[in-house]
Protein backbone atom coordinates (compact mmCIF):
# COMPACT_ATOMS: atom_id res chain seq x y z
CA UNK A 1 214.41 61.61 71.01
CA UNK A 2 215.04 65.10 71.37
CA UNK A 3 211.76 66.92 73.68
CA UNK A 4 211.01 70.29 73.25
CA UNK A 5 211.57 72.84 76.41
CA UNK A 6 209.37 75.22 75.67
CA UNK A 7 205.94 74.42 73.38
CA UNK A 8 203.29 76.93 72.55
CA UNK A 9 199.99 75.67 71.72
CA UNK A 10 197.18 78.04 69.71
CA UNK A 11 193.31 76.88 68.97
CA UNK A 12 190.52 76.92 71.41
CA UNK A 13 188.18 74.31 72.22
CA UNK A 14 188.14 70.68 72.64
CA UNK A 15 190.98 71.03 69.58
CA UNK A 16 193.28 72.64 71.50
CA UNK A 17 192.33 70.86 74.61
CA UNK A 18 193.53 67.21 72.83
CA UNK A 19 196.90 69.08 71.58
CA UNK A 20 197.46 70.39 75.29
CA UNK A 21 197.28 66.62 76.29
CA UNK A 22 200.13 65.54 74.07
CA UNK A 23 202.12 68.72 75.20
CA UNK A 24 202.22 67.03 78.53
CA UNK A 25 203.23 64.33 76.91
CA UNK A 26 206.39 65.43 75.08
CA UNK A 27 207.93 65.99 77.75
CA UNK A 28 208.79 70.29 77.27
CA UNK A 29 209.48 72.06 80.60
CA UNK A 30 207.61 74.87 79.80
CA UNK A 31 204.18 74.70 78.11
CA UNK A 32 201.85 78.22 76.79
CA UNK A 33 198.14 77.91 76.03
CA UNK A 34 197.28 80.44 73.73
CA UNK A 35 193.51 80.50 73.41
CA UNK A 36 190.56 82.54 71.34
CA UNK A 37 188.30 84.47 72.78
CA UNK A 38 185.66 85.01 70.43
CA UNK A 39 183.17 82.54 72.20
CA UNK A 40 179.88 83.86 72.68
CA UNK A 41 177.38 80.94 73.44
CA UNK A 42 176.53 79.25 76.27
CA UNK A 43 177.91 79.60 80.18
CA UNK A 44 180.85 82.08 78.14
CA UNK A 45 178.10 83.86 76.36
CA UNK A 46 176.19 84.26 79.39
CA UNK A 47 179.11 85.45 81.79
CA UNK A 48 180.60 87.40 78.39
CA UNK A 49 177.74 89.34 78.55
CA UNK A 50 176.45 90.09 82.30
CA UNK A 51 180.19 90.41 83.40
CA UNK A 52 181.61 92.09 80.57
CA UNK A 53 184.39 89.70 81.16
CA UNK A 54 186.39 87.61 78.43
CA UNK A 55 184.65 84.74 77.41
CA UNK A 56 186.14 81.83 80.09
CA UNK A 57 185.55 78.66 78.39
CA UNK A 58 188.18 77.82 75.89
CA UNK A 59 190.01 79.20 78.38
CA UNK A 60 189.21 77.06 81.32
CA UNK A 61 189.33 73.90 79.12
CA UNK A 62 192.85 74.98 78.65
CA UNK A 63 193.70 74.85 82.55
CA UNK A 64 191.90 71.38 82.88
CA UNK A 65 193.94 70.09 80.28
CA UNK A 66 197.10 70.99 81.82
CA UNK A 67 196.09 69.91 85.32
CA UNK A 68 198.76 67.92 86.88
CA UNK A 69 197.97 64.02 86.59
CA UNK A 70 198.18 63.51 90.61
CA UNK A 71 195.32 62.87 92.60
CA UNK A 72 194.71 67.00 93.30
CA UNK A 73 195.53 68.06 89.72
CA UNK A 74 192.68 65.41 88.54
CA UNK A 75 190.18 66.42 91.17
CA UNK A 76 190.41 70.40 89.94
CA UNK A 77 190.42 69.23 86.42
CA UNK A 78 186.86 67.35 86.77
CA UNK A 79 185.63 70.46 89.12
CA UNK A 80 186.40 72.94 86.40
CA UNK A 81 184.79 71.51 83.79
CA UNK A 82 182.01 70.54 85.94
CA UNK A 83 178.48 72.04 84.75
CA UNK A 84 175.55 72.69 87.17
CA UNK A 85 172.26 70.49 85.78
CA UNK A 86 168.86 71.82 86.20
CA UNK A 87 166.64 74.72 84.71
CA UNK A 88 167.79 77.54 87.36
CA UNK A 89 169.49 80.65 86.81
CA UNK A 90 172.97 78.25 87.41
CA UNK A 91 171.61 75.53 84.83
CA UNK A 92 174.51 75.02 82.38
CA UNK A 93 177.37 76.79 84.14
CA UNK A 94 180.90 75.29 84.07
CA UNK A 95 182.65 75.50 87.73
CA UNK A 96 185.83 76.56 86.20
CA UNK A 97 184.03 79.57 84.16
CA UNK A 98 182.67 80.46 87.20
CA UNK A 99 185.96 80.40 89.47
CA UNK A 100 187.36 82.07 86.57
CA UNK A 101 184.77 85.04 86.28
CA UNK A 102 184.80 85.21 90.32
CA UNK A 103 188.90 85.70 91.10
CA UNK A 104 189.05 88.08 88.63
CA UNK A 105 186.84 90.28 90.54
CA UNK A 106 188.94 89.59 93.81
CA UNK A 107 192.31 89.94 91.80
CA UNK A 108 191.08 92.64 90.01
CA UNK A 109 193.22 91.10 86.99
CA UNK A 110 192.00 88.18 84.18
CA UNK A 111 195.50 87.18 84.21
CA UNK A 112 196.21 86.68 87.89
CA UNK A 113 192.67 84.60 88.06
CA UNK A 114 194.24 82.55 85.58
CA UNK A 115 197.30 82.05 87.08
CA UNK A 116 195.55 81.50 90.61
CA UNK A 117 193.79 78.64 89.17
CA UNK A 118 197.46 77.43 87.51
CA UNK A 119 198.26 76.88 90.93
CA UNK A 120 195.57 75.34 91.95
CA UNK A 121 195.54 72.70 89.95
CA UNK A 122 199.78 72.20 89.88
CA UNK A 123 199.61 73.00 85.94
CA UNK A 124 202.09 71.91 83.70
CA UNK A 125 202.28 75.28 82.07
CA UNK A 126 200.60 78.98 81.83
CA UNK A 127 196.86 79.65 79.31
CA UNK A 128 196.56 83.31 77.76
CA UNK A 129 194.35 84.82 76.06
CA UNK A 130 195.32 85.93 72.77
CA UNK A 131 194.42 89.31 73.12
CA UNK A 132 193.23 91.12 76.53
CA UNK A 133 189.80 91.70 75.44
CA UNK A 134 186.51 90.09 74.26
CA UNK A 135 186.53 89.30 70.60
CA UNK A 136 183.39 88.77 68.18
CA UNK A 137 183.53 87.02 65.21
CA UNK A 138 181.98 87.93 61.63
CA UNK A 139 181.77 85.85 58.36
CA UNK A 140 180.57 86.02 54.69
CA UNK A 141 178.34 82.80 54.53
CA UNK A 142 177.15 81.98 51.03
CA UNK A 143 173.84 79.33 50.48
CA UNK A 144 171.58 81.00 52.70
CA UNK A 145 169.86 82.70 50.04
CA UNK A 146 167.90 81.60 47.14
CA UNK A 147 170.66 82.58 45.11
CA UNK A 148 173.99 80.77 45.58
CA UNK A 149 175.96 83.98 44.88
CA UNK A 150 174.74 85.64 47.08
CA UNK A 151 176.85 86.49 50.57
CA UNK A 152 175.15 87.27 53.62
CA UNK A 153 176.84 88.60 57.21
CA UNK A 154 176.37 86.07 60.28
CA UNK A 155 177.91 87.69 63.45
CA UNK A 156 179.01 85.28 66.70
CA UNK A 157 180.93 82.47 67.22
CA UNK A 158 177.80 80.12 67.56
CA UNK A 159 176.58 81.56 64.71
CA UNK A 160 179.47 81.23 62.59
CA UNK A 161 180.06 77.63 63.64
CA UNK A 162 176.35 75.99 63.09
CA UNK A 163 175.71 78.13 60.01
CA UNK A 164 174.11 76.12 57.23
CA UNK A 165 175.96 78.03 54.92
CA UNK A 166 178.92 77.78 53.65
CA UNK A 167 181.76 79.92 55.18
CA UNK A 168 183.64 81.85 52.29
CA UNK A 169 185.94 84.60 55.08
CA UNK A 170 185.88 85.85 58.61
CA UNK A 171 186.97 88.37 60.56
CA UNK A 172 186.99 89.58 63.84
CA UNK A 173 185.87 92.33 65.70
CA UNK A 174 187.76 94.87 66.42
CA UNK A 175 189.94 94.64 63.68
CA UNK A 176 193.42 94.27 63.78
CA UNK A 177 193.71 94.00 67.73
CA UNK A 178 196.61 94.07 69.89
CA UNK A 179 198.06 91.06 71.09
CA UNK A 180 198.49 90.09 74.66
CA UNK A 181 202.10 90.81 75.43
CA UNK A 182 202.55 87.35 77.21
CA UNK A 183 201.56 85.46 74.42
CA UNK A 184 204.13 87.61 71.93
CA UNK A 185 206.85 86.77 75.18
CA UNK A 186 205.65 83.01 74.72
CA UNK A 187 205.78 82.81 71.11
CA UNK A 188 209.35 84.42 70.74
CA UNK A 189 210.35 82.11 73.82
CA UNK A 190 209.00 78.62 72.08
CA UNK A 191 211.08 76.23 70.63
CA UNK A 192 207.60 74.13 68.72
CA UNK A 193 204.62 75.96 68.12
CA UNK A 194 201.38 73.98 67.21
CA UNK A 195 198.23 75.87 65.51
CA UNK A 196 194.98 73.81 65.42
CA UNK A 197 193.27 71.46 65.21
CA UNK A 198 190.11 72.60 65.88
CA UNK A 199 186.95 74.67 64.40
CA UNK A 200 188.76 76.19 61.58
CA UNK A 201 186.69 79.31 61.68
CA UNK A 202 186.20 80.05 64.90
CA UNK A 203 188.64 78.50 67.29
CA UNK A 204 191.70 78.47 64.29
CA UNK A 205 191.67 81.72 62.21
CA UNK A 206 190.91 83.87 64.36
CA UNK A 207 194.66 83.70 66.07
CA UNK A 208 195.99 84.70 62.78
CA UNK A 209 193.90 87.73 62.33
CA UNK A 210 196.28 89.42 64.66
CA UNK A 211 198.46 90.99 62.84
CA UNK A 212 201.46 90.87 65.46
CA UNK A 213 200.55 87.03 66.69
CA UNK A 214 201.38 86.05 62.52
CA UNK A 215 204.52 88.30 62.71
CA UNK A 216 205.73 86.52 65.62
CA UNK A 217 205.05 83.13 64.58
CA UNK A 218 206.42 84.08 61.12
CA UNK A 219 209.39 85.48 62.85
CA UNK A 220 210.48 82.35 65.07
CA UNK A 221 213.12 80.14 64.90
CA UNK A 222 210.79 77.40 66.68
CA UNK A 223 209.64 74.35 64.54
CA UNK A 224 205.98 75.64 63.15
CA UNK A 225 203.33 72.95 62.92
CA UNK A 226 199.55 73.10 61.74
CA UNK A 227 198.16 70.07 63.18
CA UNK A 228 195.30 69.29 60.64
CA UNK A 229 191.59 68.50 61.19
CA UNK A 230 190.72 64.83 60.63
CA UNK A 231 188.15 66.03 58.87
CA UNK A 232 185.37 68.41 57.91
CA UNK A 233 182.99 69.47 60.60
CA UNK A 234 179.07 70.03 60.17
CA UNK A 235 178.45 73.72 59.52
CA UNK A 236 181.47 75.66 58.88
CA UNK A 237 183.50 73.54 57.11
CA UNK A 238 181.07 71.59 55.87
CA UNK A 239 182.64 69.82 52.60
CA UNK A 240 186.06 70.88 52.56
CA UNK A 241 188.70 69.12 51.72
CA UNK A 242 192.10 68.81 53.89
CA UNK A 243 193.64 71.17 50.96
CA UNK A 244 190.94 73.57 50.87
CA UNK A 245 191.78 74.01 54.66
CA UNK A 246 195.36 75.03 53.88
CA UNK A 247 193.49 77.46 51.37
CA UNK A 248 191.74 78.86 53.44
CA UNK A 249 194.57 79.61 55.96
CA UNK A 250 196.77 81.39 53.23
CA UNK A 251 193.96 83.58 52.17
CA UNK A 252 193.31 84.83 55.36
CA UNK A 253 196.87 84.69 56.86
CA UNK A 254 199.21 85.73 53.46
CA UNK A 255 202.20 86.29 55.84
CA UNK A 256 202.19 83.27 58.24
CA UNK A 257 205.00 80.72 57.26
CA UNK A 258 205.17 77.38 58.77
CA UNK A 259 206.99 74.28 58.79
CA UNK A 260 205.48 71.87 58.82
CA UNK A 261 201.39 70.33 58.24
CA UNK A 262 200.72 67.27 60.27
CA UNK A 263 198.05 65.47 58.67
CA UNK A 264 196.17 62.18 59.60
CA UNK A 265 197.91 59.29 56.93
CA UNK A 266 194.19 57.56 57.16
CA UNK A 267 192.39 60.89 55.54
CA UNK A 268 194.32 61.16 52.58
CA UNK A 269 194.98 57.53 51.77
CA UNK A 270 195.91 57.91 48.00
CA UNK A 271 199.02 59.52 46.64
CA UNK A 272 197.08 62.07 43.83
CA UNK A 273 195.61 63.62 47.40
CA UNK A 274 198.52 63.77 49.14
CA UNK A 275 200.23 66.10 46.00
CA UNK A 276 197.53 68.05 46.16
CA UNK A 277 198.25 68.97 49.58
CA UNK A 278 201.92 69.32 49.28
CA UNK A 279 201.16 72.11 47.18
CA UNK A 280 198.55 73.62 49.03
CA UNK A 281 201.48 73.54 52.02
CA UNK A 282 204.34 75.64 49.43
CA UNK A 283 201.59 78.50 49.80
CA UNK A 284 202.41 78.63 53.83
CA UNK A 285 206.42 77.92 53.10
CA UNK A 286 205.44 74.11 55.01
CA UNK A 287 205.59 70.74 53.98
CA UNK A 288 202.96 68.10 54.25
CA UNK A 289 204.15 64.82 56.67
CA UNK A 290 201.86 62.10 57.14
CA UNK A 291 201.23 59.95 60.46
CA UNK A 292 198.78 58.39 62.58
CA UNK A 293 197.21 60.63 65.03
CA UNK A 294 193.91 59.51 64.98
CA UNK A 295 192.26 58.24 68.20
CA UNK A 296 190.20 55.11 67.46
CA UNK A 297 187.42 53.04 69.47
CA UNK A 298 187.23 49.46 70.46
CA UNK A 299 186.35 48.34 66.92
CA UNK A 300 189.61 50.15 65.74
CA UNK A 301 187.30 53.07 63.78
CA UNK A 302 188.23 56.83 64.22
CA UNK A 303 186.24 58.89 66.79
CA UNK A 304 187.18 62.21 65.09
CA UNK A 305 189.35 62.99 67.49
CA UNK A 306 192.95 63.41 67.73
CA UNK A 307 194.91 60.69 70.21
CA UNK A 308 196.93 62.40 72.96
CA UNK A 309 199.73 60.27 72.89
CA UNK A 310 199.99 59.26 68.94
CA UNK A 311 200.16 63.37 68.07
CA UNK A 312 202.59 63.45 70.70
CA UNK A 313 204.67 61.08 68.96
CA UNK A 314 204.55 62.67 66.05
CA UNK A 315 205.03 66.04 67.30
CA UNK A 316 208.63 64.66 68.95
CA UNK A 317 209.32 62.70 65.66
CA UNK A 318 209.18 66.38 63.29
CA UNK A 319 211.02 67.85 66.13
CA UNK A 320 213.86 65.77 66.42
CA UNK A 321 214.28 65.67 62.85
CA UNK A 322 214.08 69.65 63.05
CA UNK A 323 216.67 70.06 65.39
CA UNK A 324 218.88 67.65 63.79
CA UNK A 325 218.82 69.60 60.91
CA UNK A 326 219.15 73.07 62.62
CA UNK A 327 222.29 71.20 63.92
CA UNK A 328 223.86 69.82 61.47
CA UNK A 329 223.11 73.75 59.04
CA UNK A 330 224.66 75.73 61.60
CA UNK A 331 228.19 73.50 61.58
């Protein structure tokens, strides 16, 4: 089967973290985290803040993911996501956010701390923020007035994501950013680019409200895959339907194309579902293919999560069959 050499992964969170896993497992030489940085709650929120820093967290999730598999890379991994317990002014801090926050003072560079840590931990690949600076994040939530018509403003990732609204459009603030220039580098380098899964809202869209990441992806001759949620999440997806993801994507992205939407065959069991989303895929120039990726638990049900090495698989499968048609076009 034919491995990729160089993959680039967007999302943030424990989304991006699981699709980082099965980059290491593909095989690709070269692997690019390309994270949000829109987080504003919690040890991020606290060292966003009183630092004035980007937020670390997605971020240093990123890095532990990647961590080599040897007895070192492990070690680092479990230190950086390490949190400090108690009710003191440390209570709740990840190591790694703080390592992070710390060498960037000494380095004088939030790249170079990132890198630093890279090394520490043997990575498998480099993590970049998609843009150099701290984002915020600001939606039009309808259902939190008497009136269901009504749209009110929520402003912060935390917000956004435990709303008991529902989500109609976000954006972020500033508008229209500039990208990092390493993750345009990565992006034109990549030869498979995953987006998602992940909070839709928050940890998703907000990579493709910059302008020049979409024109990039859109632009690349890499094989393009939305790896879908397994399902709604509380809050800001709250009832919404694997289509009404795609939706959702198009509306706020008009110019991304894409190959290719992985989607779990167990959430869309019947065939009238599976149409629906085939369509919903035309609107993003992809297709809709259908595998097992869900991670299950000793009585065989689905954890919500997505299994490292069944994505993988499927990742590699689409691939191969991408390449062997790039071949066989160009002869």
């Amino acid at each position: 089967m034919t491995k990729p050499s160089h993959m680039v992964c967007l999302g943030g969170g424990h989304g991006l973290y699981q699709t980082l896993l099965s980059a290491r497992l593909s095989g690709a030489a070269d692997i690019s985290a390309i994270v949000t940085v829109a987080d504003d709650g919690g040890s991020s929120g606290r060292l966003r803040r009183e630092l004035e820093i980007i937020p670390p967290g997605d971020l240093r999730m990123a890095l532990a993911a990647l961590a080599n598999s040897d007895p070192v890379g492990d070690l680092w991994a479990r230190t950086l996501q390490h949190r400090f317990k108690g009710s003191g002014a440390m209570a709740g801090h990840a190591v790694g956010n703080l390592m992070i926050a710390g060498l960037t003072d000494v380095l004088g560079d939030y790249q170079a701390a990132l890198d630093t840590i890279a090394e520490l931990t043997n990575s498998q690949g480099r993590v970049f923020p998609v843009v150099n600076q701290a984002l915020e994040i600001e939606a039009e939530v309808a259902g939190l007035d008497d009136d269901p018509r009504v749209m009110r403003q929520v402003r912060g990732q935390v917000a956004v994501a435990s709303t008991p609204g529902q989500v109609r459009r976000v954006r972020i603030v500033p508008e229209r950013p500039s990208a990092n220039p390493d993750v345009l580098d990565a992006i034109e380098r990549a030869d498979l680019i995953t987006i998602g899964p992940g909070s839709w809202f928050s940890s998703v869209l907000p990579h493709t409200l910059v302008p020049q990441v979409v024109e990039a992806i859109s632009a690349s001759d890499a094989l393009r895959v939305v790896v879908l949620n397994l399902s709604a999440e509380p809050g800001e997806t709250h009832g919404f339907s694997a289509e009404r993801h795609l939706h959702v994507l198009a509306q706020h992205a008009p110019k991304l194309r894409i190959d290719r939407i992985l989607v779990d065959e167990a959430a869309l069991p019947t065939d009238s579902e599976r149409v629906y989303i085939q369509r919903a895929a035309q609107s993003l120039g992809a297709r809709a293919t259908f595998a097992d990726v869900s991670q299950v638990d000793d009585s065989g049900r689905s954890n919500n999560k997505h299994d490292p090495e069944k994505l993988s698989a499927a990742l590699l499968e689409l691939y191969s069959e991408y390449r062997s048609n790039s071949d066989t076009n160009r002869r």
